[in-house]
Protein backbone atom coordinates (compact mmCIF):
# COMPACT_ATOMS: atom_id res chain seq x y z
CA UNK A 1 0.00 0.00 0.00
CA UNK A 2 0.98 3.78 -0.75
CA UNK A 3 0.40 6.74 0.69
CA UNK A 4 0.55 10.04 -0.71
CA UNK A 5 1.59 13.12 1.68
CA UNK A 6 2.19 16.59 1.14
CA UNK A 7 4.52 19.39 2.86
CA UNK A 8 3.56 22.31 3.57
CA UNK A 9 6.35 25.38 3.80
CA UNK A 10 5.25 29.27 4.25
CA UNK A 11 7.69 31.68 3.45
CA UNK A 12 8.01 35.66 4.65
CA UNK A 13 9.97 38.35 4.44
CA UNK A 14 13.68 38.75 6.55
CA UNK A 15 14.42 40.79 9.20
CA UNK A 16 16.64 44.13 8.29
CA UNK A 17 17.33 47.03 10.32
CA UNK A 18 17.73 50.88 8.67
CA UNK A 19 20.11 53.07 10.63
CA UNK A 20 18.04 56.50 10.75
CA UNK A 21 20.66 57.71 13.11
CA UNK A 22 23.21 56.60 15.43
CA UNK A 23 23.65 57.66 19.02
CA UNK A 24 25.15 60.88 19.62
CA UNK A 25 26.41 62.62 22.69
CA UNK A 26 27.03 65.80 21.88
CA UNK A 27 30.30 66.84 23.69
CA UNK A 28 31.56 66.44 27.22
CA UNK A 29 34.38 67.81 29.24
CA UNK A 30 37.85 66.17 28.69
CA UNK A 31 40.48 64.78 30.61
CA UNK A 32 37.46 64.22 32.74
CA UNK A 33 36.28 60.84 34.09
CA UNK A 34 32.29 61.07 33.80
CA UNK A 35 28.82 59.42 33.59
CA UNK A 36 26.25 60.35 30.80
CA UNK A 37 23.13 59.08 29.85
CA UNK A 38 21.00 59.51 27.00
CA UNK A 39 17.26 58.88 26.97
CA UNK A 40 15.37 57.67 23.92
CA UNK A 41 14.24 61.01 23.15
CA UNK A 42 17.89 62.58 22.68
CA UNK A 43 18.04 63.93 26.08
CA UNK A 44 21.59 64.21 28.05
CA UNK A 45 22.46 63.68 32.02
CA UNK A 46 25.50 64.24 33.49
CA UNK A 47 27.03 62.79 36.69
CA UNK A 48 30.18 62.40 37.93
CA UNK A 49 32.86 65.12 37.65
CA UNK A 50 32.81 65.15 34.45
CA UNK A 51 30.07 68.10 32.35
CA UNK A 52 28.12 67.80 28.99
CA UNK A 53 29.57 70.80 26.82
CA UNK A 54 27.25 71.38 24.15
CA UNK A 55 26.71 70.30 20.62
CA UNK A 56 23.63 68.32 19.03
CA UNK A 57 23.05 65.06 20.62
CA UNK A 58 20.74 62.01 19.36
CA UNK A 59 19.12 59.20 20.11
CA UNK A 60 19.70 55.85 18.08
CA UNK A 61 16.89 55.83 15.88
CA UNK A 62 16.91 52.61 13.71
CA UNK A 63 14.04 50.92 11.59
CA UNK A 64 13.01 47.30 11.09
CA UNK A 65 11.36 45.34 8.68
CA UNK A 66 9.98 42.63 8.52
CA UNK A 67 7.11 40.04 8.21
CA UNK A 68 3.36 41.84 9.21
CA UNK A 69 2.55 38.61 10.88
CA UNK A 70 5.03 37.26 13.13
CA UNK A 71 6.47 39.15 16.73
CA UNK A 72 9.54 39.72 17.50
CA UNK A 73 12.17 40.32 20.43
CA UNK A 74 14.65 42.69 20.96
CA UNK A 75 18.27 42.93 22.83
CA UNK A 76 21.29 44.54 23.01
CA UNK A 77 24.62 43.17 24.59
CA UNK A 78 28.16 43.05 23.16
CA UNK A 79 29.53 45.97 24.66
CA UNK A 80 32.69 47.50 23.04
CA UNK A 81 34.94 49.54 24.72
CA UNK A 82 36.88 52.37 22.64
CA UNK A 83 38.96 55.87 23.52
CA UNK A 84 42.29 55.89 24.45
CA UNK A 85 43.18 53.47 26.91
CA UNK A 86 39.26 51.57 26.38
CA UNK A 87 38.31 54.57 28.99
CA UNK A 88 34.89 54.86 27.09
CA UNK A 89 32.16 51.75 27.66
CA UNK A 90 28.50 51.59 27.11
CA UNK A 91 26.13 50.09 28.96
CA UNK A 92 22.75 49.24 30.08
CA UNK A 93 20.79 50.41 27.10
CA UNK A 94 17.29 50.95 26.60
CA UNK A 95 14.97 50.83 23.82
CA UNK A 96 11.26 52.24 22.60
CA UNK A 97 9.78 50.42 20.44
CA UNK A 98 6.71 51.59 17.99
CA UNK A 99 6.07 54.15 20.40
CA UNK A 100 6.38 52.66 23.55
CA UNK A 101 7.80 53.42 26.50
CA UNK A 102 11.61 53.60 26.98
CA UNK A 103 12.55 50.17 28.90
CA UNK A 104 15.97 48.40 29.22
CA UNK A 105 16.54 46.62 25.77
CA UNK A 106 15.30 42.66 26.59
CA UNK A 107 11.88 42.81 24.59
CA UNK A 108 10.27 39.97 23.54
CA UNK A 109 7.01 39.63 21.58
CA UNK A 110 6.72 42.62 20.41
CA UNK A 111 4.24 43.87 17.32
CA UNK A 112 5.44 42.47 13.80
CA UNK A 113 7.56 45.06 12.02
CA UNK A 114 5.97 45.22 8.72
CA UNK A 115 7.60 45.64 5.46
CA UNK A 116 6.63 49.35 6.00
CA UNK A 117 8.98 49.22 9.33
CA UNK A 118 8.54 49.85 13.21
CA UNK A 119 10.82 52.40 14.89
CA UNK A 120 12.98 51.82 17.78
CA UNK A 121 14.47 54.17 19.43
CA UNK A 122 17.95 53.79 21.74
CA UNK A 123 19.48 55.16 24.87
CA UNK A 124 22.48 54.27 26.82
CA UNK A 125 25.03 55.51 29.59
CA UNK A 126 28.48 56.16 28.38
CA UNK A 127 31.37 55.34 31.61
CA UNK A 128 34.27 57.65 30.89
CA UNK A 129 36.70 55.78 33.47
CA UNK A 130 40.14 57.56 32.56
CA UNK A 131 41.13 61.41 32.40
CA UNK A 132 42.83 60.57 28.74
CA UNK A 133 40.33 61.68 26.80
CA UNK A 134 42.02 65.02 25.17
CA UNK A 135 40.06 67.32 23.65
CA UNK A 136 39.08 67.47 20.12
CA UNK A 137 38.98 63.26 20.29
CA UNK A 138 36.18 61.25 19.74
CA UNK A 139 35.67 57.88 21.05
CA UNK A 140 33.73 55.65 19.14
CA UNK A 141 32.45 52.36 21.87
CA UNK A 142 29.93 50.67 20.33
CA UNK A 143 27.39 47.84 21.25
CA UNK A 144 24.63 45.13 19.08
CA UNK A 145 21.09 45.26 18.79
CA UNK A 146 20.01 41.58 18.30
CA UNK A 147 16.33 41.71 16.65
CA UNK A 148 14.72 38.44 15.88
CA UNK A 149 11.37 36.64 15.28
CA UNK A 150 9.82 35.40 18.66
């Protein structure tokens, strides 16, 4: 005896991820050691010695696409140091996403991004743990947004 069966396989669109903009700081006092936080909405805190100058300042802003059907979740991690010396880390970032509130960035099931594309918006607290930091540097520490289907 035989027996005919059939597979079924649905397809849909990838994830991808648009950088609107990246995070920016603005500038702080050098030689300085220093704590500064930026909010989702571009906003800068200072504690610490160390002072925010002035300058424009943004939050990450990036866009992602995907399916219309299937939820997805949301981290960051990999934390890279940079400056001289690795002085400058990142860490404990938050994200809004589609509008939400700002919350530390370990979403899960979160609305479908649509080909169209969902906003999320990023914040994060910059350590600047050494007084090398001359002015007229930059440092560039960086971290990864992990975004994938729940």
């Amino acid at each position: 005896m035989t027996f005919s069966e059939t597979g079924a396989i649905g397809f849909d669109l990838p994830l991808s991820i648009d950088t609107v903009s990246n995070i920016n700081f603005g500038h702080v006092q050098a030689n300085t050691t220093g704590t500064y936080t930026i909010n989702t909405s571009g906003n800068v805190t200072a504690t610490g010695p160390g002072q925010w100058i002035n300058g424009p300042t943004s939050a990450g802003n990036l866009l992602i696409h995907g399916s219309s059907t299937q939820t997805i979740s949301i981290s960051a991690g990999s934390y890279v140091a940079g400056g001289v010396g690795n002085g400058v880390k990142l860490s404990n970032a938050t994200c809004a996403y589609n509008g939400g509130a700002a919350v530390p960035c370990t979403l899960s099931t979160q609305a479908a991004p649509t080909s169209a594309g969902k906003t999320l918006l990023l914040g994060v607290t910059v350590k600047v743990s050494n007084k090398k930091q001359a002015d007229g540097t930059m440092a560039t520490p960086s971290f990864t947004i992990t975004v994938t289907y729940s």
